[in-house]
N, C-alpha and C. Protein backbone atom coordinates (compact mmCIF):
# COMPACT_ATOMS: atom_id res chain seq x y z
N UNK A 1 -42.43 63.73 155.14
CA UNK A 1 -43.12 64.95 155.50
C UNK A 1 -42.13 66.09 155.39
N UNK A 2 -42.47 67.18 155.23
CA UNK A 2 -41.83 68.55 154.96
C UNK A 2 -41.24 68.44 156.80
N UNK A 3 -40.16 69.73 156.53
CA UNK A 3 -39.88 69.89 158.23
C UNK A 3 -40.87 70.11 159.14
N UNK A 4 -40.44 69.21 160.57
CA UNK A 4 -41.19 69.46 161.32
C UNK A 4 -40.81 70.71 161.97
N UNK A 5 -42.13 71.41 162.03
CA UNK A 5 -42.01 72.77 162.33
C UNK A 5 -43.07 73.32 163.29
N UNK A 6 -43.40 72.40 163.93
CA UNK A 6 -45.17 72.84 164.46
C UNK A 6 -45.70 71.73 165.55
N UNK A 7 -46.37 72.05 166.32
CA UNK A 7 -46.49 70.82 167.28
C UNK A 7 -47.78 69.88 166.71
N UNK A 8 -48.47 70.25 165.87
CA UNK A 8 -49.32 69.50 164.75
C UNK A 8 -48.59 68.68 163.70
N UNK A 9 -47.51 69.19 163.27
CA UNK A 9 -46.82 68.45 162.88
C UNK A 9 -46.00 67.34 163.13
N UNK A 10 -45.52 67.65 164.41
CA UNK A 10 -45.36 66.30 164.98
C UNK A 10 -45.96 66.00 165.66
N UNK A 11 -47.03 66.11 165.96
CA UNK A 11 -48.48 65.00 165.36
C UNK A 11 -48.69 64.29 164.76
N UNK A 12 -49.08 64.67 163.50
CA UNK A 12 -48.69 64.27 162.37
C UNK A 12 -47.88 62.77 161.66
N UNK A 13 -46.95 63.23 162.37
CA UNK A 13 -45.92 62.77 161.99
C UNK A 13 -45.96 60.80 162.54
N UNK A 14 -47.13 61.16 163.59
CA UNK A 14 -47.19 59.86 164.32
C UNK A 14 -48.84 58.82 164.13
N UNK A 15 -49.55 60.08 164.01
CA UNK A 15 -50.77 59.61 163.55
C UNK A 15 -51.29 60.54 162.28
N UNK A 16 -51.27 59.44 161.10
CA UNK A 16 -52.01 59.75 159.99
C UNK A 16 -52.88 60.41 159.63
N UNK A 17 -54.11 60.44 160.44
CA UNK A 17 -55.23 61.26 160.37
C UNK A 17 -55.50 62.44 161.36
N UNK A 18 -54.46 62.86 161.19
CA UNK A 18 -54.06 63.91 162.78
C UNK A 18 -55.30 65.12 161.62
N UNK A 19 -55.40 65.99 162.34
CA UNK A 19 -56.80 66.80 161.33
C UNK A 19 -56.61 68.65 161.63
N UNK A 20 -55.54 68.91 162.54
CA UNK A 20 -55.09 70.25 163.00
C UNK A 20 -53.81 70.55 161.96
N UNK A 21 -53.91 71.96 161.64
CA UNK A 21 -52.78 72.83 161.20
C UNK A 21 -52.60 73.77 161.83
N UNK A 22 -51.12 74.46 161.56
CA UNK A 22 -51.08 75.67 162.49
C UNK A 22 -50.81 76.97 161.30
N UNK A 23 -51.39 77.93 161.49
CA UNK A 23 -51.45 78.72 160.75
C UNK A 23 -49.62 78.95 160.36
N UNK A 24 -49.42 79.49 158.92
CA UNK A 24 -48.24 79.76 158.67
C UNK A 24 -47.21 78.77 158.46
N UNK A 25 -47.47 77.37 158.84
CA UNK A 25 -46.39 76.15 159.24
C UNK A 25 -46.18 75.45 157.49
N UNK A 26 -45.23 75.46 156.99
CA UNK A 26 -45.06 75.02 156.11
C UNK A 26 -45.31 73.48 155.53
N UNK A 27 -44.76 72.90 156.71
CA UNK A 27 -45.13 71.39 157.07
C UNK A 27 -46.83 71.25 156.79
N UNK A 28 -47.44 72.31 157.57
CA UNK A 28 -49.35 72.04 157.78
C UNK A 28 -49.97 72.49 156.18
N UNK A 29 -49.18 73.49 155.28
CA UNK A 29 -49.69 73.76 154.42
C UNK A 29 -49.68 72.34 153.46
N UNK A 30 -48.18 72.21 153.18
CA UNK A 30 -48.33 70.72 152.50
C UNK A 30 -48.93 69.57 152.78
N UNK A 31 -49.20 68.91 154.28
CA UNK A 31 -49.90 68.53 154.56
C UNK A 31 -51.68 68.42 154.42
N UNK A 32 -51.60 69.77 154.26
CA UNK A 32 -53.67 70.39 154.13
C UNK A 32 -53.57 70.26 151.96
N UNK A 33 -52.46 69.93 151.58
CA UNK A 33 -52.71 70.19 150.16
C UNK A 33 -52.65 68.25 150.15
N UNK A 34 -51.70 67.79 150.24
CA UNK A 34 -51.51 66.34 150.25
C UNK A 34 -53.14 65.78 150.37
N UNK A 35 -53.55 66.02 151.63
CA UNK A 35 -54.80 65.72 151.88
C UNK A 35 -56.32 66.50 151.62
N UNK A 36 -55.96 67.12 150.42
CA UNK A 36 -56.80 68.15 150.19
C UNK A 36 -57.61 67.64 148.76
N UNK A 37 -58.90 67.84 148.76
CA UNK A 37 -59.58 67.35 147.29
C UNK A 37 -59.05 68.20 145.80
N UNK A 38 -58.19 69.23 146.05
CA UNK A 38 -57.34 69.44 144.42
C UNK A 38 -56.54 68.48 144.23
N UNK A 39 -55.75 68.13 145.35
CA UNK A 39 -54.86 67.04 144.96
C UNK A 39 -55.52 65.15 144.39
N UNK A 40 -56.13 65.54 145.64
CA UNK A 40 -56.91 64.09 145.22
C UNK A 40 -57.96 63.95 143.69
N UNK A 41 -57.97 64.84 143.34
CA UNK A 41 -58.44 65.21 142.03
C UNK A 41 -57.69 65.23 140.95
N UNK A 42 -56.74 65.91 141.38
CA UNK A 42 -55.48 65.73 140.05
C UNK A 42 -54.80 63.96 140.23
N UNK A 43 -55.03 63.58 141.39
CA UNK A 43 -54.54 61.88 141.36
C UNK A 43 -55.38 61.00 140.33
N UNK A 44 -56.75 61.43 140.97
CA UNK A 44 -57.63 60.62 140.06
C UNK A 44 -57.76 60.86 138.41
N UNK A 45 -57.16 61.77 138.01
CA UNK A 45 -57.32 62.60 136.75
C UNK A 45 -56.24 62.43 135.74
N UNK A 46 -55.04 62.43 136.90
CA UNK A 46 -53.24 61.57 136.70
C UNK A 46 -52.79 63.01 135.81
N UNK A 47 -53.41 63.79 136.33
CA UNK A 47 -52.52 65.08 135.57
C UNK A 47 -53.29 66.33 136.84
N UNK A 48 -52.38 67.53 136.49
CA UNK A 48 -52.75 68.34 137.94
C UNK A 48 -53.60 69.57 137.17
N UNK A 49 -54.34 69.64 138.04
CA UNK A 49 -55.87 69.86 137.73
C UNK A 49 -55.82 71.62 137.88
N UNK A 50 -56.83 72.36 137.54
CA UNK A 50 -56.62 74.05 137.37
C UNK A 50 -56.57 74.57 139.00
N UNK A 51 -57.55 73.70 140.12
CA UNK A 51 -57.68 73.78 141.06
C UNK A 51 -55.91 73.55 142.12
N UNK A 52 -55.75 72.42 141.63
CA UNK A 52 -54.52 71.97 142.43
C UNK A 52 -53.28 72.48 141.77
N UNK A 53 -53.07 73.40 140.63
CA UNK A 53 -51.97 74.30 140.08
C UNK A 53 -52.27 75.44 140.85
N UNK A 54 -53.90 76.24 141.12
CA UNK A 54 -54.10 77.18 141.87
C UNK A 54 -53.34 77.09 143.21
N UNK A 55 -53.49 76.11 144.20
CA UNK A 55 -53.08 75.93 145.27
C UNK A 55 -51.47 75.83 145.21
N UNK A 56 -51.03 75.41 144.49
CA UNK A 56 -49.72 75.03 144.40
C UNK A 56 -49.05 76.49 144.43
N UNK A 57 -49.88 77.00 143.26
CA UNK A 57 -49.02 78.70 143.07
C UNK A 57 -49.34 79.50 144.29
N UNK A 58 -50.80 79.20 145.18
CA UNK A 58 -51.04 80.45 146.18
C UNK A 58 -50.14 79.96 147.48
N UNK A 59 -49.51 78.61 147.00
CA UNK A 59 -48.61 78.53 148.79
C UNK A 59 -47.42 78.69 148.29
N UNK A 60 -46.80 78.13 147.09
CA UNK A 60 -45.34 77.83 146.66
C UNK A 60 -44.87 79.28 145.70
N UNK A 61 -45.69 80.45 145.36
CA UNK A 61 -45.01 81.02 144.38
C UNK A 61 -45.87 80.95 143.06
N UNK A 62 -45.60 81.92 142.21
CA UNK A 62 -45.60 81.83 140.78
C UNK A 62 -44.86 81.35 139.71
N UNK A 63 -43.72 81.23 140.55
CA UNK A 63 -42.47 80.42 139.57
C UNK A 63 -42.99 78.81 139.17
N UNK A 64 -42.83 78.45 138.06
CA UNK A 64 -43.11 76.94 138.09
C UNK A 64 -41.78 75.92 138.78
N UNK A 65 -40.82 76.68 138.97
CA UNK A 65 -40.00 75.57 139.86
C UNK A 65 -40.01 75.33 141.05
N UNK A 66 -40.95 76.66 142.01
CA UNK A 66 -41.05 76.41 143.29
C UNK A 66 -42.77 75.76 143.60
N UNK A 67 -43.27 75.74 142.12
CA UNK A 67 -44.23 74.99 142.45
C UNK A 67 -44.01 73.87 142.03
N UNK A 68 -43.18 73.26 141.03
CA UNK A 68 -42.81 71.65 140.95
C UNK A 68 -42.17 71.36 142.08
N UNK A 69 -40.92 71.98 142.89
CA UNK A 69 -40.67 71.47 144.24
C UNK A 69 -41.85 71.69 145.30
N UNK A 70 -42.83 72.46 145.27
CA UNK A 70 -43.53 72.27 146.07
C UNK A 70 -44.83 70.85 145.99
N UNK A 71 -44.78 70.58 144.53
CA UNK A 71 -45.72 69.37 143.65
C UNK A 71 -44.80 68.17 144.40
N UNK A 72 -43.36 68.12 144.64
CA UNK A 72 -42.39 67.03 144.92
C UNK A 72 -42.65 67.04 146.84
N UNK A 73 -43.33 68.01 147.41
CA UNK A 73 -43.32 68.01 148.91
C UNK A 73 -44.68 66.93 149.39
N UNK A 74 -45.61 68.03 148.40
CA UNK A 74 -46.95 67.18 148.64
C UNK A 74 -47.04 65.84 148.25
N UNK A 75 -46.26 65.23 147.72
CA UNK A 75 -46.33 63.82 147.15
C UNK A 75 -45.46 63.08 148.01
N UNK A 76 -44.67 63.37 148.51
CA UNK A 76 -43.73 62.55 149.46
C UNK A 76 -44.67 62.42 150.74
N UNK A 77 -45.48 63.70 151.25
CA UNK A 77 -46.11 64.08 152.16
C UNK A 77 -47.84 62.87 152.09
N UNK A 78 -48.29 62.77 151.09
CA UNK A 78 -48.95 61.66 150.53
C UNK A 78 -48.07 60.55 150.50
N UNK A 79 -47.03 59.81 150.01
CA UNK A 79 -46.63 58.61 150.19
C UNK A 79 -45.81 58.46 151.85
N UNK A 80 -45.62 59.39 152.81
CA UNK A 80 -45.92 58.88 153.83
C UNK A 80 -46.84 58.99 154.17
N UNK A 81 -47.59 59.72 154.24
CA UNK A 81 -49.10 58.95 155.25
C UNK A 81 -50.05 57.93 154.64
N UNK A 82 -49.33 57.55 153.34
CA UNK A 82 -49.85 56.50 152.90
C UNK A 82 -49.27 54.82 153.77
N UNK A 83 -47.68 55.02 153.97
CA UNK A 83 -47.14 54.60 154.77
C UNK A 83 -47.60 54.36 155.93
N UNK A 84 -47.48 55.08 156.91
CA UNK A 84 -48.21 55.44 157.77
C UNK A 84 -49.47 54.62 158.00
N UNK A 85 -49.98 54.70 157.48
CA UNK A 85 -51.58 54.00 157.98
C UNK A 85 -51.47 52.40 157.38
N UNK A 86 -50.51 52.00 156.46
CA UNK A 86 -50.36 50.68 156.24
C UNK A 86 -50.19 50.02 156.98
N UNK A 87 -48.68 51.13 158.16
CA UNK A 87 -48.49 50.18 159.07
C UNK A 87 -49.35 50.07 160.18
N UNK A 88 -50.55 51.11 160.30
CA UNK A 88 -51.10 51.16 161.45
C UNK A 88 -51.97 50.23 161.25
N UNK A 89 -52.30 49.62 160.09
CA UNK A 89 -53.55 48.50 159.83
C UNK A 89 -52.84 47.47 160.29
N UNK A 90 -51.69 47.09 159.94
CA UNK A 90 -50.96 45.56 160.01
C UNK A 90 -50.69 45.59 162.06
């Protein structure tokens, strides 16, 4: 997960399907994109979609490098709470 920065975030951080952001929190934005249907669209599609480049540029910038590091937040941010709920099943 991005820094914890927010008391939703560490939330978060403990339960997977935590469903609050806090306005402004960097952590909650990547989080709301991770779990957001552009992303899950560009997963299913396996390339990033006009929708989920939109989002990327309106939180991370216009630069394409602060939106590929921001493309590298949301995906870590997805493979833990993918984590996350594996272990909460077992």
């Amino acid at each position: 997960m991005a820094q914890v920065t927010c008391p939703d975030c560490t939330a978060a951080a403990k339960k997977p399907y935590w469903g609050a952001y806090s306005a402004f929190c960097r952590g909650c934005e990547v989080r709301a994109l991770a779990s957001g249907q552009d992303f899950w669209r560009s997963v299913a599609a396996r390339e990033k979609t006009p929708g989920y480049l939109a989002a990327l540029a309106t939180i991370f910038g216009p630069e394409e490098k602060a939106q590929a590091a921001g493309h590298e937040l949301v995906k870590a941010e997805y493979q833990r709470r993918k984590r996350l709920i594996r272990e909460k099943q077992t």
